[in-house]
PDB file of N, CA and C in Angstrom:
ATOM      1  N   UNK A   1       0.853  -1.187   0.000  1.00  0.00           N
ATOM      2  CA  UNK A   1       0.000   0.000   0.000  1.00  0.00           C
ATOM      3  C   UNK A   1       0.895   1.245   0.000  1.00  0.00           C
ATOM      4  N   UNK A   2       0.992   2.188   1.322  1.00  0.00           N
ATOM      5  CA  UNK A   2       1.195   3.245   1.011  1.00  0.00           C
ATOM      6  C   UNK A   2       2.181   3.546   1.535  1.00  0.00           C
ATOM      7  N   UNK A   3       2.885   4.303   2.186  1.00  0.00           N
ATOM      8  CA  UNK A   3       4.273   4.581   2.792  1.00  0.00           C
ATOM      9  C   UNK A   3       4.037   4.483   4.167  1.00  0.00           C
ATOM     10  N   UNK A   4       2.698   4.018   5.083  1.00  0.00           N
ATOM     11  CA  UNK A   4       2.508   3.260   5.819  1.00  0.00           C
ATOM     12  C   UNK A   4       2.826   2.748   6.404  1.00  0.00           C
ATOM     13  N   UNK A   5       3.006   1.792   7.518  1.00  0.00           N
ATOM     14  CA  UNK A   5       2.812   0.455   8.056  1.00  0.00           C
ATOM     15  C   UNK A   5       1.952  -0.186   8.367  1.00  0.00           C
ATOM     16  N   UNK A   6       0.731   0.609   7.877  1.00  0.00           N
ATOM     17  CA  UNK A   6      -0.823  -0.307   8.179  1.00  0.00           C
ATOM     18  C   UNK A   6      -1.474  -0.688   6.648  1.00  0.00           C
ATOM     19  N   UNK A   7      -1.537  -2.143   6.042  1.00  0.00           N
ATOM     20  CA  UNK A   7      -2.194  -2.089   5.449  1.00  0.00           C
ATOM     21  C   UNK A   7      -4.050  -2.449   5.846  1.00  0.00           C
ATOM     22  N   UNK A   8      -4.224  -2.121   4.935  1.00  0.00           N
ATOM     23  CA  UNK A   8      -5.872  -2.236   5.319  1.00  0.00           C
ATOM     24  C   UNK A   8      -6.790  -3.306   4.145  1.00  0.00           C
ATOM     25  N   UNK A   9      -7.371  -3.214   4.281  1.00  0.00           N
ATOM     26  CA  UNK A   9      -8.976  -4.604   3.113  1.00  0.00           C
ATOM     27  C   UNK A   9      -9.866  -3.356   2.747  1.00  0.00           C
ATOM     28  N   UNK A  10      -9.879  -2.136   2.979  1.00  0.00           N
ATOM     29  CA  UNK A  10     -11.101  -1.455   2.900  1.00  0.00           C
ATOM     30  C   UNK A  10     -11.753  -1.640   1.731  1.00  0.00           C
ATOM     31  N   UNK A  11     -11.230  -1.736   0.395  1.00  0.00           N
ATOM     32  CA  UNK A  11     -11.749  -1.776  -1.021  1.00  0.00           C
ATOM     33  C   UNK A  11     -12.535  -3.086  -1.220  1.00  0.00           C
ATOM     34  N   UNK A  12     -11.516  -4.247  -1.308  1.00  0.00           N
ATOM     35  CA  UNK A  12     -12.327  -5.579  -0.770  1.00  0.00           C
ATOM     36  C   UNK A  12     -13.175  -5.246  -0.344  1.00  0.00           C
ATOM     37  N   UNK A  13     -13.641  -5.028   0.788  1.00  0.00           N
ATOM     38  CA  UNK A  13     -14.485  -5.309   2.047  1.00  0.00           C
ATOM     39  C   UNK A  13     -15.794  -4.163   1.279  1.00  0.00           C
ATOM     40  N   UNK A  14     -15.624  -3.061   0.675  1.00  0.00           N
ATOM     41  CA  UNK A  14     -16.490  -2.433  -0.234  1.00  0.00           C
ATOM     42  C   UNK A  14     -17.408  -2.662  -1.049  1.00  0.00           C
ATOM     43  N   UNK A  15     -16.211  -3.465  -2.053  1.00  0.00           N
ATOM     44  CA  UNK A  15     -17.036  -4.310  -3.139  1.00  0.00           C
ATOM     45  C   UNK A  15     -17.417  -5.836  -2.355  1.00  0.00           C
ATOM     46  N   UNK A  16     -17.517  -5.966  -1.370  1.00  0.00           N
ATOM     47  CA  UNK A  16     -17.951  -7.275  -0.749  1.00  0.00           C
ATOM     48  C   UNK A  16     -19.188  -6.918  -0.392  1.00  0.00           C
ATOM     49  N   UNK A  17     -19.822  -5.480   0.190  1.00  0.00           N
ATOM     50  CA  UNK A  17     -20.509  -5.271   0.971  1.00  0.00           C
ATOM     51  C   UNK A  17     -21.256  -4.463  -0.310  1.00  0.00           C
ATOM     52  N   UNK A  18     -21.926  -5.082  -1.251  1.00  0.00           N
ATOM     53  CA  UNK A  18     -22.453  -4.322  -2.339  1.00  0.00           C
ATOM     54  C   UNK A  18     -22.159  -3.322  -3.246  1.00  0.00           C
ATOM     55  N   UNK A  19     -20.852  -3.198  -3.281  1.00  0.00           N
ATOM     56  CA  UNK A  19     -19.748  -2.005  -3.992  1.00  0.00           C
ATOM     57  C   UNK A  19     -19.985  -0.995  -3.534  1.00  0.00           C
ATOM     58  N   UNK A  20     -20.199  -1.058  -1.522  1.00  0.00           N
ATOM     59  CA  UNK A  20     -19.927   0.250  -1.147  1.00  0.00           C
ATOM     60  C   UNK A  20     -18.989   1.191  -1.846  1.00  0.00           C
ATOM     61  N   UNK A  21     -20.098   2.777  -2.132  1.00  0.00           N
ATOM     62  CA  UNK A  21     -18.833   3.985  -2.472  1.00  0.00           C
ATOM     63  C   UNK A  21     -17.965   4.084  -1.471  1.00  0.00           C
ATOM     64  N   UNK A  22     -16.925   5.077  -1.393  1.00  0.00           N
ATOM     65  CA  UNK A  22     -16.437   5.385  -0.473  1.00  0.00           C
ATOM     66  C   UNK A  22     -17.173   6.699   0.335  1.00  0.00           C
ATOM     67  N   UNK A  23     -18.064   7.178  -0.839  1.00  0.00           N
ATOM     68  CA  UNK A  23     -18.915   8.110  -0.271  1.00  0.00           C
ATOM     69  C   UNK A  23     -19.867   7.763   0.828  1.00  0.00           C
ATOM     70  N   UNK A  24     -20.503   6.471   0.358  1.00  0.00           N
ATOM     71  CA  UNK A  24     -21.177   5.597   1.036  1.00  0.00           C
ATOM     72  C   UNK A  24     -20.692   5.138   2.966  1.00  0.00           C
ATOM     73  N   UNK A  25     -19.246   4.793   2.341  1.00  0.00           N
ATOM     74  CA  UNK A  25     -18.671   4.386   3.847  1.00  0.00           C
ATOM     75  C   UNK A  25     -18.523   5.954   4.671  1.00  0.00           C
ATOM     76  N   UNK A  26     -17.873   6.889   3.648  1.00  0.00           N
ATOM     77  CA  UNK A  26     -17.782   8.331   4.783  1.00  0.00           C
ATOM     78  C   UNK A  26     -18.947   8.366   5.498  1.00  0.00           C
ATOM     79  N   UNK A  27     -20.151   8.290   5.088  1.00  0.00           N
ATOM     80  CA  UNK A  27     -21.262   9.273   5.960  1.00  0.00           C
ATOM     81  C   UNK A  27     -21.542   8.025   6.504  1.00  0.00           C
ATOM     82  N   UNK A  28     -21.148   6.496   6.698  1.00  0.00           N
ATOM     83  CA  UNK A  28     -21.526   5.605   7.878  1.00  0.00           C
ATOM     84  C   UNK A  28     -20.811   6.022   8.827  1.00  0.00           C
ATOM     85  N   UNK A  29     -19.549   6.317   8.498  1.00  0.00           N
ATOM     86  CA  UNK A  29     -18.761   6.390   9.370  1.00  0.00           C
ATOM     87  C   UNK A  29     -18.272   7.833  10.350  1.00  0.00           C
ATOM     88  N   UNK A  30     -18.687   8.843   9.284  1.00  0.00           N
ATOM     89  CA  UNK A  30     -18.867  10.254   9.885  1.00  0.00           C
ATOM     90  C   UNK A  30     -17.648  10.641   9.320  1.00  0.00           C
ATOM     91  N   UNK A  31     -17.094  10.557   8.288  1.00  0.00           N
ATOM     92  CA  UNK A  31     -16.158  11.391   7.919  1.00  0.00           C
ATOM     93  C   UNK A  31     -16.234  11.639   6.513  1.00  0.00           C
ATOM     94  N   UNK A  32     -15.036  12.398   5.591  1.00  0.00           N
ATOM     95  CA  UNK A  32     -15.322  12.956   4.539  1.00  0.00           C
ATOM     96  C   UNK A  32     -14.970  11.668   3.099  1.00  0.00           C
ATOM     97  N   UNK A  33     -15.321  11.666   2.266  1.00  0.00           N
ATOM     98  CA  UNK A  33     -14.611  10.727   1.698  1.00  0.00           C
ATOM     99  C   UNK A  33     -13.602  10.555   1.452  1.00  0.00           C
ATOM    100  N   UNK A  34     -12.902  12.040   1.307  1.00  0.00           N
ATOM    101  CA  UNK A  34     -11.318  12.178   1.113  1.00  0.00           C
ATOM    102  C   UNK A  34     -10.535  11.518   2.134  1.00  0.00           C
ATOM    103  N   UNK A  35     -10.972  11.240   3.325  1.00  0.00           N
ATOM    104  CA  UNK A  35     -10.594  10.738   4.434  1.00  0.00           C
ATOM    105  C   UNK A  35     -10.533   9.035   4.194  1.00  0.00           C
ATOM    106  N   UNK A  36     -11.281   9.082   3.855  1.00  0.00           N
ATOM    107  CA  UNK A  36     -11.544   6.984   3.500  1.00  0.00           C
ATOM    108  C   UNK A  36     -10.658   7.042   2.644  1.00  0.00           C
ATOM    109  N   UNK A  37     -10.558   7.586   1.127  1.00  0.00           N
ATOM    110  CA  UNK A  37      -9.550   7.927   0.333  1.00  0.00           C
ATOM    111  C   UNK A  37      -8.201   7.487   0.352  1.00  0.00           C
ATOM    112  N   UNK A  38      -8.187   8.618   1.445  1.00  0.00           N
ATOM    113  CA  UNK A  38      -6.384   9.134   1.718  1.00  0.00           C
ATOM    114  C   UNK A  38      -6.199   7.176   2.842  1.00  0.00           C
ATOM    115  N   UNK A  39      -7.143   7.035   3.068  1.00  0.00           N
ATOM    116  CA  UNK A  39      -6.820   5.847   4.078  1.00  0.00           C
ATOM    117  C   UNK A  39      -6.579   4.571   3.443  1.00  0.00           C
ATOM    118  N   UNK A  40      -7.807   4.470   2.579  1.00  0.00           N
ATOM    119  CA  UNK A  40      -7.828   3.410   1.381  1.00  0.00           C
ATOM    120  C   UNK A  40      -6.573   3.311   0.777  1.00  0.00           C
ATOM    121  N   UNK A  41      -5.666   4.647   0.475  1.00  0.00           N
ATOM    122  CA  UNK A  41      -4.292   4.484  -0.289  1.00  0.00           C
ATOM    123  C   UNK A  41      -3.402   4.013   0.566  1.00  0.00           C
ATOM    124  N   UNK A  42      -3.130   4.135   1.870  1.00  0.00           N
ATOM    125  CA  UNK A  42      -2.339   3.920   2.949  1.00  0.00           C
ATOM    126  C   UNK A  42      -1.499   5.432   2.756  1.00  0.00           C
ATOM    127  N   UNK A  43      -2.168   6.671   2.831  1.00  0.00           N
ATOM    128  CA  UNK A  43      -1.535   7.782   2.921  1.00  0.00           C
ATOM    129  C   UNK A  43      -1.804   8.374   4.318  1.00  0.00           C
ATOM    130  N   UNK A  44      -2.775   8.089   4.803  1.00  0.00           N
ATOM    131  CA  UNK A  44      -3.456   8.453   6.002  1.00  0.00           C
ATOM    132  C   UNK A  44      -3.553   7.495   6.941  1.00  0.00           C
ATOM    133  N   UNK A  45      -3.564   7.072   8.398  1.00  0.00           N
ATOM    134  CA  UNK A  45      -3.985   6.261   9.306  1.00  0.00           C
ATOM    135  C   UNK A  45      -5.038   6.931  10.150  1.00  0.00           C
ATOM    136  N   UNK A  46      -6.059   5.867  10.333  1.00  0.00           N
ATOM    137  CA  UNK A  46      -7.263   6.450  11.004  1.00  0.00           C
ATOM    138  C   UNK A  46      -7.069   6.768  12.657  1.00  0.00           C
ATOM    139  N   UNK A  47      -7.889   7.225  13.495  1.00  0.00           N
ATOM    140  CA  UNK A  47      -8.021   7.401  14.662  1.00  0.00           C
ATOM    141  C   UNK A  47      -8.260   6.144  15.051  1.00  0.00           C
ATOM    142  N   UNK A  48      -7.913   5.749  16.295  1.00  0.00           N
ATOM    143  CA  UNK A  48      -8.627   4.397  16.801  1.00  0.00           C
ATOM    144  C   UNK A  48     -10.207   4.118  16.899  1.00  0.00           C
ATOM    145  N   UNK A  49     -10.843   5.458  16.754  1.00  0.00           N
ATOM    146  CA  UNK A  49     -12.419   5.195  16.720  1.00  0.00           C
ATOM    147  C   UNK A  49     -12.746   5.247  15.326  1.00  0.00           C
ATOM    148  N   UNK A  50     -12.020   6.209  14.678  1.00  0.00           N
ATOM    149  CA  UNK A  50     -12.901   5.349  12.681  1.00  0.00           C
ATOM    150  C   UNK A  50     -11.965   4.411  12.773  1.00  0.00           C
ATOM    151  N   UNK A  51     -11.238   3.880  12.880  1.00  0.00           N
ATOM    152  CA  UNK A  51     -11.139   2.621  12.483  1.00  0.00           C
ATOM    153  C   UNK A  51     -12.062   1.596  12.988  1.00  0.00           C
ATOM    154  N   UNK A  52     -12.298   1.920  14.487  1.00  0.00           N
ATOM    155  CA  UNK A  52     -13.796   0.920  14.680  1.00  0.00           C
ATOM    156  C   UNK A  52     -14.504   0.992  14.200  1.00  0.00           C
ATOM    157  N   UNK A  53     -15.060   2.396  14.174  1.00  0.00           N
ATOM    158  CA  UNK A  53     -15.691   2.468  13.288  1.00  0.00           C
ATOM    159  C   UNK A  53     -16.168   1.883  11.989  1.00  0.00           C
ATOM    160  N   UNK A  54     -15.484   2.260  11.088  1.00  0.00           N
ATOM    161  CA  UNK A  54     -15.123   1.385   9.856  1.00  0.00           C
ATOM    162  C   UNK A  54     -15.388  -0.364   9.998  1.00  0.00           C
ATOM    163  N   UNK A  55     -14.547  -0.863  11.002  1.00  0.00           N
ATOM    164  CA  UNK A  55     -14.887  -2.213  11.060  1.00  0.00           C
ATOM    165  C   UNK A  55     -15.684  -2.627  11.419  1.00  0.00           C
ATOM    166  N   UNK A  56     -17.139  -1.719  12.137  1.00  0.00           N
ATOM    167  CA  UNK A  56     -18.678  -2.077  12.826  1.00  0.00           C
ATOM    168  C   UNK A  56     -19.304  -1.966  11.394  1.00  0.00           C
ATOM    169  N   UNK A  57     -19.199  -0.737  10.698  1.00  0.00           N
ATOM    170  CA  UNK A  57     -20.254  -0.785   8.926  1.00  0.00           C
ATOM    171  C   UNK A  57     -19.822  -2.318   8.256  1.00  0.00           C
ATOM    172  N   UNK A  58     -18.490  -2.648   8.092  1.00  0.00           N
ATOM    173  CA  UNK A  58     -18.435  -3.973   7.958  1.00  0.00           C
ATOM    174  C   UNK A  58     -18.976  -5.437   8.682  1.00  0.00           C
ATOM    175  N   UNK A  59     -19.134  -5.130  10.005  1.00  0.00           N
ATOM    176  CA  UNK A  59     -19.433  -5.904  10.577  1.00  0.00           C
ATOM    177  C   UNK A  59     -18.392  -7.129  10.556  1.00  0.00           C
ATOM    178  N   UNK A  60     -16.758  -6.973  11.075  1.00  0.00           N
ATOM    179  CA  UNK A  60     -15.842  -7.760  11.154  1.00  0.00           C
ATOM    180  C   UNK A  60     -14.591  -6.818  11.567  1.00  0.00           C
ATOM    181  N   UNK A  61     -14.243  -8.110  12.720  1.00  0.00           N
ATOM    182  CA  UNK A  61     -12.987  -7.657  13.526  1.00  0.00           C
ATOM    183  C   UNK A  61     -12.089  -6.581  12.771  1.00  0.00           C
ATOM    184  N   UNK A  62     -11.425  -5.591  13.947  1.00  0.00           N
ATOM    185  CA  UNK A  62     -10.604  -4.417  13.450  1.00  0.00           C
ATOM    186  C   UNK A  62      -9.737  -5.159  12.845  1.00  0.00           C
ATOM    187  N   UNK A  63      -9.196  -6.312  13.121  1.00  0.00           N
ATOM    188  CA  UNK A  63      -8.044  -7.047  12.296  1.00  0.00           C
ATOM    189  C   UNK A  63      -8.254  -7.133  11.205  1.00  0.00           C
ATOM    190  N   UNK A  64      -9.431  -7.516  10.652  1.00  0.00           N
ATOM    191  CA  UNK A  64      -9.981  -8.150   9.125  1.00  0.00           C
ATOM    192  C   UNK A  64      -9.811  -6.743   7.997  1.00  0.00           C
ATOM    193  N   UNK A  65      -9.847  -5.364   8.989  1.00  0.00           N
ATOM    194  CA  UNK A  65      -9.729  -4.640   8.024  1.00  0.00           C
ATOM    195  C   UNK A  65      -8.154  -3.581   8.059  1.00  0.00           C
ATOM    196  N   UNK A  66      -7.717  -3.672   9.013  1.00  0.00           N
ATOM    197  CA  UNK A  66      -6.398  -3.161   9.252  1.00  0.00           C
ATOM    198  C   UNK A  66      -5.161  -4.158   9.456  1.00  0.00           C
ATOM    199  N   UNK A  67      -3.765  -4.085   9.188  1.00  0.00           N
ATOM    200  CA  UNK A  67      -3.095  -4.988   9.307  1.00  0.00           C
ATOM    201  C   UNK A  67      -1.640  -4.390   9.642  1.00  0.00           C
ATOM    202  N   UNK A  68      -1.387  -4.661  10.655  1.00  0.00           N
ATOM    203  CA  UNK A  68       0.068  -3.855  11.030  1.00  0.00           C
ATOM    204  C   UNK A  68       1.267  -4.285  10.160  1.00  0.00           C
ATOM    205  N   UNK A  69       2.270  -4.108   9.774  1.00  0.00           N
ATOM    206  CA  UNK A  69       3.250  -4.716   8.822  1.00  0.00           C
ATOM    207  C   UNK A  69       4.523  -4.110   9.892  1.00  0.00           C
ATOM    208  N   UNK A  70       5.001  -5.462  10.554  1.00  0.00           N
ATOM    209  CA  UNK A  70       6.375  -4.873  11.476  1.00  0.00           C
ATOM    210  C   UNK A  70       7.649  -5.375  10.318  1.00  0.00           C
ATOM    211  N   UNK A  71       8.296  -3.637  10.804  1.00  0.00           N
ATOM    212  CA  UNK A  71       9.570  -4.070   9.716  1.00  0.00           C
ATOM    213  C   UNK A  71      10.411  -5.209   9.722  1.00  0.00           C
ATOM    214  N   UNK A  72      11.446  -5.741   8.963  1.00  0.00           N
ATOM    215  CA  UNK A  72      12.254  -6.491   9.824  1.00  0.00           C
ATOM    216  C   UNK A  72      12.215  -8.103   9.617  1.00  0.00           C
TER     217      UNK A  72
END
């Protein structure tokens, strides 16, 4: 993904869940789409609450949609 260390499933998990937009996921989740966006690329990391966030509209563990990558 992105220059990161978190990758994420969000796109998957989108088109899994009826080809959620990302517009779609912002206003579940209360933020802008540019925000899902910038996150979706791995340019951005979420707060610990949209990321729960995010993983309650899915309905699956914060793991299933975030993924730590330790260097090394």
């Amino acid at each position: 993904m992105g220059g990161l260390p978190i990758d994420n499933q969000i796109r998957p998990l989108r088109f899994e869940h009826g080809e959620m937009t990302q517009q779609q996921l912002a206003e579940r989740v209360g933020v802008t789409r540019q925000t899902v966006n910038a996150i979706e690329l791995g340019k951005y990391s979420p707060s610990l609450e949209v990321a729960f966030r995010i993983a309650a509209v899915f309905q699956v563990p914060l793991e299933q949609v975030f993924q730590y990558r330790q260097s090394g």
